[in-house]
PDB file of N, CA and C in Angstrom:
ATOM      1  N   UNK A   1      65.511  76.422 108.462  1.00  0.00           N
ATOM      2  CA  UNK A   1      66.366  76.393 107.285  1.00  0.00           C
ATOM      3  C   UNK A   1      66.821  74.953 107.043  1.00  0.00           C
ATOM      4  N   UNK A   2      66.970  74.752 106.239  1.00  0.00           N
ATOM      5  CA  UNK A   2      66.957  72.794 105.881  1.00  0.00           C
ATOM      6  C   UNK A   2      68.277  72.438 105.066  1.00  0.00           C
ATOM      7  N   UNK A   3      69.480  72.759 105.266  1.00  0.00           N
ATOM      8  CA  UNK A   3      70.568  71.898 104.957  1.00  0.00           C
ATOM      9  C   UNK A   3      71.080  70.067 105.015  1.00  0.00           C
ATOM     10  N   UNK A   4      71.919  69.918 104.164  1.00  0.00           N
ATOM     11  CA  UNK A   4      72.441  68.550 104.558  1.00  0.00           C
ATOM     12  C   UNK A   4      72.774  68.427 105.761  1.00  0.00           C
ATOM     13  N   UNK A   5      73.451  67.023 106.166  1.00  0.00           N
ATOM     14  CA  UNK A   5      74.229  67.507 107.274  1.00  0.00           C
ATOM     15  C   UNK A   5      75.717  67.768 107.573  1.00  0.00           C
ATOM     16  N   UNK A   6      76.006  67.655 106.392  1.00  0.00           N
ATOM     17  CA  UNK A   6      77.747  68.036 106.131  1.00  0.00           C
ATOM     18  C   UNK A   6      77.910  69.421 106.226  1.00  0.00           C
ATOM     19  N   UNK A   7      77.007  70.139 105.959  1.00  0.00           N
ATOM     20  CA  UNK A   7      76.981  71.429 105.786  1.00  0.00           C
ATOM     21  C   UNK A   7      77.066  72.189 107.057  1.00  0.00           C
ATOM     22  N   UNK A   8      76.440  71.465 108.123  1.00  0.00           N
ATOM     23  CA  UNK A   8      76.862  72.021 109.615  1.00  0.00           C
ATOM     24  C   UNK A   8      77.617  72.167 110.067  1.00  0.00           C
ATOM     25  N   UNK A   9      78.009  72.976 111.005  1.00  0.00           N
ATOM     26  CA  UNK A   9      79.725  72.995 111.631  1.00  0.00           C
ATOM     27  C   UNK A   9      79.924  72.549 112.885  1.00  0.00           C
ATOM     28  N   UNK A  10      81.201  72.129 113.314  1.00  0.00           N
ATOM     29  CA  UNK A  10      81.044  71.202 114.634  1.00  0.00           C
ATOM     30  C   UNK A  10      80.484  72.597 115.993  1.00  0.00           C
ATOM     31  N   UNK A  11      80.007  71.768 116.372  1.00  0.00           N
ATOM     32  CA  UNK A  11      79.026  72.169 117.633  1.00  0.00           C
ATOM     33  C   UNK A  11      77.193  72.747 117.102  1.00  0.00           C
ATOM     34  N   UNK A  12      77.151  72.593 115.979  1.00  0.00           N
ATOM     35  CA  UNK A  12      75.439  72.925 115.750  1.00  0.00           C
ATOM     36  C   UNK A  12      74.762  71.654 115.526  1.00  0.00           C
ATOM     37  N   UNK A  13      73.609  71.570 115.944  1.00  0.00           N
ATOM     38  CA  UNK A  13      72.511  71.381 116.081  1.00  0.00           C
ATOM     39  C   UNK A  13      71.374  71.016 114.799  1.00  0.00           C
ATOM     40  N   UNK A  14      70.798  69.960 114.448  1.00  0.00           N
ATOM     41  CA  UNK A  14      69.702  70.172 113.750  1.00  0.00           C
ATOM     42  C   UNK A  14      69.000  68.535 113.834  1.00  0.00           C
ATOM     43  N   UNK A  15      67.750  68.402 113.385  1.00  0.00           N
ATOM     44  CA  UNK A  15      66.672  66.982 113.317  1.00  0.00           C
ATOM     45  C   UNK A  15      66.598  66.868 112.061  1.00  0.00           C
ATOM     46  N   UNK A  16      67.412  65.374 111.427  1.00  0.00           N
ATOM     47  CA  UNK A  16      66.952  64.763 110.629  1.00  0.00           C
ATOM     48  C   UNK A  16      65.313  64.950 110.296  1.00  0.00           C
ATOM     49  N   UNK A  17      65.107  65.480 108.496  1.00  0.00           N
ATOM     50  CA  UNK A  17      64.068  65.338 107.615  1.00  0.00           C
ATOM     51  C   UNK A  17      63.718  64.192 107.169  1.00  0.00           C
ATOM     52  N   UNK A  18      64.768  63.905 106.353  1.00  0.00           N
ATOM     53  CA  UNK A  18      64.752  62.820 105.764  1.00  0.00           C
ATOM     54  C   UNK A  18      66.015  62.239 104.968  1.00  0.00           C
ATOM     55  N   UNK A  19      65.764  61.452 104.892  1.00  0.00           N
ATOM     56  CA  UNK A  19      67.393  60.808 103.941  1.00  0.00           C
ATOM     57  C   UNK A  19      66.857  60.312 102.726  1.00  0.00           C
ATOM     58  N   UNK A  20      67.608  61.004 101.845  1.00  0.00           N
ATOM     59  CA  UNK A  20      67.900  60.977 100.294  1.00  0.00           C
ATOM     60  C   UNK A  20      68.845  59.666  99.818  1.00  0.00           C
ATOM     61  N   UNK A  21      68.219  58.949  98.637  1.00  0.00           N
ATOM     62  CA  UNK A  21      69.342  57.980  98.143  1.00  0.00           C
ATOM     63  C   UNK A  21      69.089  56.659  98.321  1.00  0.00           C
ATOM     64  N   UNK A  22      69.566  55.815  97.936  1.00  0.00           N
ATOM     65  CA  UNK A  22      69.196  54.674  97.629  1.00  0.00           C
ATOM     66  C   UNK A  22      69.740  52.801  97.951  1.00  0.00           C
ATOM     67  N   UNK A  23      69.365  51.734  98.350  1.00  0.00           N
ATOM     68  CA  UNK A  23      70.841  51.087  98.276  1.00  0.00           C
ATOM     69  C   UNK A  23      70.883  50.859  99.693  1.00  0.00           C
ATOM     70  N   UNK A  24      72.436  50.325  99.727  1.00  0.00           N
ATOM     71  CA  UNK A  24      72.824  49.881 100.950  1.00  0.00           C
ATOM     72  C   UNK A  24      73.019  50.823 101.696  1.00  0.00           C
ATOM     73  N   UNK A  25      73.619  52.021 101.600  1.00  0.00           N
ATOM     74  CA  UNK A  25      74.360  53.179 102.022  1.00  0.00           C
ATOM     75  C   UNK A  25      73.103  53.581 102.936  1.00  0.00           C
ATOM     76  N   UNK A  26      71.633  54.017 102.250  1.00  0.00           N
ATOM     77  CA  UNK A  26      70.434  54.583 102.806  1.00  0.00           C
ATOM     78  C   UNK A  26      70.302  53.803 103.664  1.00  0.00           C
ATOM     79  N   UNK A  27      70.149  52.449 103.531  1.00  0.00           N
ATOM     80  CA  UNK A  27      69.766  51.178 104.835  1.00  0.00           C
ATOM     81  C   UNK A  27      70.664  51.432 105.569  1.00  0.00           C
ATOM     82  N   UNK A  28      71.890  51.519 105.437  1.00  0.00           N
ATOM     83  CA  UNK A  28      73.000  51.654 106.671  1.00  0.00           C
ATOM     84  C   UNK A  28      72.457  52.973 107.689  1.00  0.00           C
ATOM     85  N   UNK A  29      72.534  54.312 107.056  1.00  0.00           N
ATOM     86  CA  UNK A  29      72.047  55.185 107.491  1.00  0.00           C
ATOM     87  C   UNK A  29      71.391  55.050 108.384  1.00  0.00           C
ATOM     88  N   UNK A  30      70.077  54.450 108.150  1.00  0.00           N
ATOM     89  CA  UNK A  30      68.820  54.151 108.549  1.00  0.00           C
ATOM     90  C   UNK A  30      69.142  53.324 109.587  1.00  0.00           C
ATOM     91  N   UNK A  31      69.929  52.244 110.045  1.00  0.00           N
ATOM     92  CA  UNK A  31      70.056  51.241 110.995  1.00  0.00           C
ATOM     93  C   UNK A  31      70.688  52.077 111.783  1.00  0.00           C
ATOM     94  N   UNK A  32      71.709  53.135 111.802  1.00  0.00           N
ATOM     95  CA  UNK A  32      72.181  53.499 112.411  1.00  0.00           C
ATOM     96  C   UNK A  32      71.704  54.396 113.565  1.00  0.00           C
ATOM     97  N   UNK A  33      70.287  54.664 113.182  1.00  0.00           N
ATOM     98  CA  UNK A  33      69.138  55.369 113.792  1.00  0.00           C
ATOM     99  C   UNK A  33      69.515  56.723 112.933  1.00  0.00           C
ATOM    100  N   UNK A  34      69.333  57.058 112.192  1.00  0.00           N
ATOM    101  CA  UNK A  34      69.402  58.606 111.229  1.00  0.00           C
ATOM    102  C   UNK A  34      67.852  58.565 110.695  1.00  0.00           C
ATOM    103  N   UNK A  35      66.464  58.558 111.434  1.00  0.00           N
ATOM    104  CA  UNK A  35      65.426  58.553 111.113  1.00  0.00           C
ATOM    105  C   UNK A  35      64.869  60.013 110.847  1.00  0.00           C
ATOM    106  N   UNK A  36      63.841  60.497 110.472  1.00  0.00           N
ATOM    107  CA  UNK A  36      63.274  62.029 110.625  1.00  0.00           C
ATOM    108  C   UNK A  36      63.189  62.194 111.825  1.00  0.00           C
ATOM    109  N   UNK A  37      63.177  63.523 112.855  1.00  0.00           N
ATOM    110  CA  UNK A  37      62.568  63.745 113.879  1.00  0.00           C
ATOM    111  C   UNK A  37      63.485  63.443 114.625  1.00  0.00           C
ATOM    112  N   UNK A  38      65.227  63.110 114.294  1.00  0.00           N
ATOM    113  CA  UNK A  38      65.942  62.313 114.970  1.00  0.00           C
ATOM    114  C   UNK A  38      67.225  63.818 115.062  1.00  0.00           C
ATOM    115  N   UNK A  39      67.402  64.127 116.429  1.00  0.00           N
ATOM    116  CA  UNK A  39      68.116  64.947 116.575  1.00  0.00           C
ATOM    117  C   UNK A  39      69.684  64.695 116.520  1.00  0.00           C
ATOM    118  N   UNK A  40      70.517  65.470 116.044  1.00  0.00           N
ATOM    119  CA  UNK A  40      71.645  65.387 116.032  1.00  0.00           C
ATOM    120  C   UNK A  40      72.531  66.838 116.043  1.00  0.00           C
ATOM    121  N   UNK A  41      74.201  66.643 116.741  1.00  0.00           N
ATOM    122  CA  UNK A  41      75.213  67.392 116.811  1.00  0.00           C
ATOM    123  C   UNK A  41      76.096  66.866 116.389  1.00  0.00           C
ATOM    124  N   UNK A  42      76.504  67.783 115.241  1.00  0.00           N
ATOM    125  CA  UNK A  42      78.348  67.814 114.916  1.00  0.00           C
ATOM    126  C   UNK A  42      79.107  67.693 115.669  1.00  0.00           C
ATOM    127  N   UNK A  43      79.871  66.961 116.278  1.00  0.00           N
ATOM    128  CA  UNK A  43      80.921  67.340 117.186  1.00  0.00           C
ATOM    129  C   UNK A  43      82.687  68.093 116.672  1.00  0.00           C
ATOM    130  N   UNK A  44      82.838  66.846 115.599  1.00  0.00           N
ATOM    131  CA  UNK A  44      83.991  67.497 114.887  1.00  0.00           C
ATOM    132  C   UNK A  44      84.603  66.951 113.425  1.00  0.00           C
ATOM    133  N   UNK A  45      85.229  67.325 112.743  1.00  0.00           N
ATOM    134  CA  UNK A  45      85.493  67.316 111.681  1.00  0.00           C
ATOM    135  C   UNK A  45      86.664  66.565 111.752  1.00  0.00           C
ATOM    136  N   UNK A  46      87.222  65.254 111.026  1.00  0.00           N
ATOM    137  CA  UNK A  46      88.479  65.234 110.687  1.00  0.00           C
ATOM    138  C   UNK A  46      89.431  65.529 110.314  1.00  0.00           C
ATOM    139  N   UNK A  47      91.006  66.226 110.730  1.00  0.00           N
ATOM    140  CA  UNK A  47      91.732  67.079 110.150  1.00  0.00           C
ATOM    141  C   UNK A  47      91.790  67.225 108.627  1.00  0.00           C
ATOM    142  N   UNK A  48      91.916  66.325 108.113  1.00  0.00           N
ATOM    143  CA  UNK A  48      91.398  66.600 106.293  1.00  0.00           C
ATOM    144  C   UNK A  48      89.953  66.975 106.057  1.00  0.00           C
ATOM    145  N   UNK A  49      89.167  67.109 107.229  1.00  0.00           N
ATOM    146  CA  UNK A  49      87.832  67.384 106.769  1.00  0.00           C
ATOM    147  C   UNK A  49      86.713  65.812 106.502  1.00  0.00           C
ATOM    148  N   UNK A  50      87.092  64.817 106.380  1.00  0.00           N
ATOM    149  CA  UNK A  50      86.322  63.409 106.216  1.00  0.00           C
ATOM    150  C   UNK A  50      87.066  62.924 107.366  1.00  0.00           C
ATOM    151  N   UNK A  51      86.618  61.850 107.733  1.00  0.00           N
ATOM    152  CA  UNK A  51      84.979  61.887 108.125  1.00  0.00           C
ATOM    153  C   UNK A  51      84.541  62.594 108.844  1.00  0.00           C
ATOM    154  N   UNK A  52      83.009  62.796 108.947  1.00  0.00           N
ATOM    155  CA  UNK A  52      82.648  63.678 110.757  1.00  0.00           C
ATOM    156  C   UNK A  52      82.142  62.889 111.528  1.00  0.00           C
ATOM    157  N   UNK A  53      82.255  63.526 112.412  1.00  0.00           N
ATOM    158  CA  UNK A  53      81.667  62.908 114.203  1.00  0.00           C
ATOM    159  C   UNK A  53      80.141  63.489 114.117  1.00  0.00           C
ATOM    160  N   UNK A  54      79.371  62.650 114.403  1.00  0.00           N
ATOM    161  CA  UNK A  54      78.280  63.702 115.006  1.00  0.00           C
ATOM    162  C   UNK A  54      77.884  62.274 116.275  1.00  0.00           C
ATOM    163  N   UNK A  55      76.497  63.107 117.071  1.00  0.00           N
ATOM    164  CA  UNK A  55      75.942  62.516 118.055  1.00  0.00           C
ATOM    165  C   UNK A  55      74.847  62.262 118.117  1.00  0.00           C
ATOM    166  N   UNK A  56      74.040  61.135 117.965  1.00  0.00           N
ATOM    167  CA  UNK A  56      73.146  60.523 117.934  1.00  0.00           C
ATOM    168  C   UNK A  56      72.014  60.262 118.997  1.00  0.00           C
ATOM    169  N   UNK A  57      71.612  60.889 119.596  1.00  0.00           N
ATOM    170  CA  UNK A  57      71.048  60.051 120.934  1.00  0.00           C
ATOM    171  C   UNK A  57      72.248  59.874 121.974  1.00  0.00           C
ATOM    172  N   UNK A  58      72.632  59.341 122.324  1.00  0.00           N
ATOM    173  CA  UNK A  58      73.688  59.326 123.521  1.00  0.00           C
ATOM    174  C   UNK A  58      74.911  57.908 123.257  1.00  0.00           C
ATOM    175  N   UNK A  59      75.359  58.366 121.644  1.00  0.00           N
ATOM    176  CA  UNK A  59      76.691  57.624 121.090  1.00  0.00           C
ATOM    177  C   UNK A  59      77.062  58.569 119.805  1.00  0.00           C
ATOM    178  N   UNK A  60      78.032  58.569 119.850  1.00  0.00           N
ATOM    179  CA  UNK A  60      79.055  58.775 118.781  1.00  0.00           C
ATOM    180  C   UNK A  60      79.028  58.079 117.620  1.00  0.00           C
ATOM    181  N   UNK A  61      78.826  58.694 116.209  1.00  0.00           N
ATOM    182  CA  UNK A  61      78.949  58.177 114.851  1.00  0.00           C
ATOM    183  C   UNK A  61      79.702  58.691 114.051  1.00  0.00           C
ATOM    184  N   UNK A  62      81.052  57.884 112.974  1.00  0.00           N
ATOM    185  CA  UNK A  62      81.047  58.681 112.594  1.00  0.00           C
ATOM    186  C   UNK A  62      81.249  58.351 110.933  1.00  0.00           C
ATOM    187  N   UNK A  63      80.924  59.643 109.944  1.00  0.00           N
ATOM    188  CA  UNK A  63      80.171  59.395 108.809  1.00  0.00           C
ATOM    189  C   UNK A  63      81.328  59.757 107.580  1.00  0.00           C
ATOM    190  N   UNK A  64      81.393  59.218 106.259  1.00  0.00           N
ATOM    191  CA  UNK A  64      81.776  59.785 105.264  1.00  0.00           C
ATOM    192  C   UNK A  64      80.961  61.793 105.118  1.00  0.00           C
ATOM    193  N   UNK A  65      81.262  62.698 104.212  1.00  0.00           N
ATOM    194  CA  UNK A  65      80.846  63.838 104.163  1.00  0.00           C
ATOM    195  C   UNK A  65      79.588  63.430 102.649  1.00  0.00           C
ATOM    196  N   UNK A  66      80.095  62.613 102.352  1.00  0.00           N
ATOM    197  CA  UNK A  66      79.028  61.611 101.087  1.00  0.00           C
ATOM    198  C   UNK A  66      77.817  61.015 101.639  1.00  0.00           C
ATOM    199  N   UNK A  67      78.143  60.334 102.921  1.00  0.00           N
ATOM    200  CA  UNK A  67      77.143  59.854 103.700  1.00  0.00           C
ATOM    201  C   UNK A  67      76.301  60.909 103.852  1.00  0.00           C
ATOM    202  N   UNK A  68      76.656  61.829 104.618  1.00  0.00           N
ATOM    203  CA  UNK A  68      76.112  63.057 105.364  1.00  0.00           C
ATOM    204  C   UNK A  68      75.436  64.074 104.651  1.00  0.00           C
ATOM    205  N   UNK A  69      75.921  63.877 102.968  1.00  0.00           N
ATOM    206  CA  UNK A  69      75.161  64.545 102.142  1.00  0.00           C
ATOM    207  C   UNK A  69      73.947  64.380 102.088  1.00  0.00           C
ATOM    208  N   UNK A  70      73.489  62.927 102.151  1.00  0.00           N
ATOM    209  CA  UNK A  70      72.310  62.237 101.735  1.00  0.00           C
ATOM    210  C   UNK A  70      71.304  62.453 102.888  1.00  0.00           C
ATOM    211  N   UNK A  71      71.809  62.817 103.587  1.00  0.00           N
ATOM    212  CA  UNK A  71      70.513  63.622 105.431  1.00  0.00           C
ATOM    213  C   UNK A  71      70.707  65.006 105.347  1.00  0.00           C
ATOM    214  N   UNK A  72      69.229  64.908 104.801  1.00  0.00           N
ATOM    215  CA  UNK A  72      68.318  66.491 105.269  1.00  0.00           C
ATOM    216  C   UNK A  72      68.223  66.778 106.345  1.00  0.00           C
ATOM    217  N   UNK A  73      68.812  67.903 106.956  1.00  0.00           N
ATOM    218  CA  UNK A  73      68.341  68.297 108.297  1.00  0.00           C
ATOM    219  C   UNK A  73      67.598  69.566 108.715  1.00  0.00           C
ATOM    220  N   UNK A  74      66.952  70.117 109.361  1.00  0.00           N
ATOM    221  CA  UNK A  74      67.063  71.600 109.860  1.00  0.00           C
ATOM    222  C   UNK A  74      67.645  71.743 110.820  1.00  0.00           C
ATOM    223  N   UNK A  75      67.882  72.872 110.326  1.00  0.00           N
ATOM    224  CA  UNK A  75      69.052  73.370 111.847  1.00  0.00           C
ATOM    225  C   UNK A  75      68.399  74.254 113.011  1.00  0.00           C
ATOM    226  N   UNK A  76      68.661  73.943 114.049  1.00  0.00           N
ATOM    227  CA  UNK A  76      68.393  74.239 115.554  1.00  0.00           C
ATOM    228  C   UNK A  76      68.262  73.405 116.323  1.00  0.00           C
TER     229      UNK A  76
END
């Protein structure tokens, strides 16, 4: 099933598709290691809900829910 990744809830699971969008924002993404094939976990949500945590490989990132729009993921 192929959601963003804002759309996940803290503690699931899914591998970057691809990232949508354009610009600096996509390059940032991209440096940050958010490639296809690139696994990631939610960890948690900010009490207002922005920003989220997720986990990258073995560090902590954490993203606008705007950012997070723009990465396709599937989940598992």
């Amino acid at each position: 099933m192929t959601k963003t990744l804002n759309q996940l809830l803290p503690g699931e699971t899914g591998v970057v598709i691809k990232v949508t969008g354009d610009g600096p924002v996509k390059r940032r993404i991209v440096d940050m290691g958010l490639v296809a094939g690139t696994k990631v976990k939610v960890q948690k949500f900010a009490p207002l809900g922005d920003p989220m945590e997720i986990k990258v490989k073995n560090f902590n990132l954490s993203l606008r829910k705007s950012e997070a729009a723009l990465i396709q993921v599937k989940k598992g």
